[in-house]
Protein backbone atom coordinates (compact mmCIF):
# COMPACT_ATOMS: atom_id res chain seq x y z
CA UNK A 1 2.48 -14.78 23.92
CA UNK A 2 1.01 -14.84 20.17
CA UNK A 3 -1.35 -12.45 20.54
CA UNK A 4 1.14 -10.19 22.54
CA UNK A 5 3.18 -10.49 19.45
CA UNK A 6 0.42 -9.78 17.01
CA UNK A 7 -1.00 -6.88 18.63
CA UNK A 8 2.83 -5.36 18.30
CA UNK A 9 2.86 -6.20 14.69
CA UNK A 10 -0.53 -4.47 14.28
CA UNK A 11 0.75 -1.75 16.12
CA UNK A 12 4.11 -1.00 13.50
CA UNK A 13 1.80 -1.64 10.73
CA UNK A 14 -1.16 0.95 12.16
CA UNK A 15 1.78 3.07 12.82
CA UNK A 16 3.97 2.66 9.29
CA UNK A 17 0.49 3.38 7.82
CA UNK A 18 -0.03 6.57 9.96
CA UNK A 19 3.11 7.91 8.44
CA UNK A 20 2.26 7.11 5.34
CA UNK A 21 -0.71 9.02 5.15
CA UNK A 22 1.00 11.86 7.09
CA UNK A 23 3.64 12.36 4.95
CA UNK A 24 1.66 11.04 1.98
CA UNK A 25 2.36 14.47 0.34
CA UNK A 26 6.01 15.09 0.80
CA UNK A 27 7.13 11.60 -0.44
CA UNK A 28 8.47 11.58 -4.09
CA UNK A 29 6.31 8.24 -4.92
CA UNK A 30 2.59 8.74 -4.17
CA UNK A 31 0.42 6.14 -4.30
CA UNK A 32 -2.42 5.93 -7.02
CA UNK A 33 0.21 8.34 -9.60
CA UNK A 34 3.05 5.54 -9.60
CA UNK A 35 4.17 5.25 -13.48
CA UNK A 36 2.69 2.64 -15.14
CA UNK A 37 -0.84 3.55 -13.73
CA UNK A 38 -3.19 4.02 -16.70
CA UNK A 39 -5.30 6.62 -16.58
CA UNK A 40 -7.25 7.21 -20.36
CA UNK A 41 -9.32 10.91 -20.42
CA UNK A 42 -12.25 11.09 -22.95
CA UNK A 43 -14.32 14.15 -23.94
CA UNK A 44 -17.03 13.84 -20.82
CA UNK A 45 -14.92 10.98 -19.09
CA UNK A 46 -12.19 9.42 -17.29
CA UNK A 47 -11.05 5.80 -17.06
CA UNK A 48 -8.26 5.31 -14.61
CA UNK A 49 -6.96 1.98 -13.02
CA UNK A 50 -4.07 1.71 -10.91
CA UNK A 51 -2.12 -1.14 -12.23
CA UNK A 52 1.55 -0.54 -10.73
CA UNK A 53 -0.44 0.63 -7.18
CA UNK A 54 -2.22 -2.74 -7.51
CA UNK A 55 1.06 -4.59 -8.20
CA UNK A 56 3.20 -2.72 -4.97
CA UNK A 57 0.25 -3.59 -2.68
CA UNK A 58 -0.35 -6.90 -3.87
CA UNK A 59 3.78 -7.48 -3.29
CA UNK A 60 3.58 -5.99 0.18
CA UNK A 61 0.63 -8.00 1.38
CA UNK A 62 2.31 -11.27 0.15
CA UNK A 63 5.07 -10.27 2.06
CA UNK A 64 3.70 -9.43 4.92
CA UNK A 65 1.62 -12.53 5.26
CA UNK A 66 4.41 -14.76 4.56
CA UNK A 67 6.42 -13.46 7.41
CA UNK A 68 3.50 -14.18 9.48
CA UNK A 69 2.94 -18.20 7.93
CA UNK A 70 6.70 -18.93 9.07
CA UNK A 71 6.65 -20.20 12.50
């Protein structure tokens, strides 16, 4: 019955993520250009580090896996 369960859970996530990636360009938030992403341009270079993309994700996972710890 658990791994029933957590093959259905992979399933909605494989699936949200499909979406995602889909209809990655139509969606007014894209991921890796959320505001407070720095991004610093030199003459010959570019530094660029997704800080709020970091941040969502690292929400999302927590959340995720927390749902899963309850039992």
């Amino acid at each position: 019955m658990s791994v029933g369960r957590t093959l259905i859970a992979l399933g909605l996530i494989l699936l949200a993520l499909g979406l995602v990636f889909t209809l990655g360009e139509k969606l007014p938030i894209r991921f890796g250009r959320l505001p407070g992403d720095i991004v610093i341009r030199g003459k010959n270079s570019v530094f660029y580090f997704p800080l709020a993309t970091c941040l969502l994700i690292s929400v999302v996972l927590s959340f995720v896996l927390w749902l899963f710890g309850r039992r």
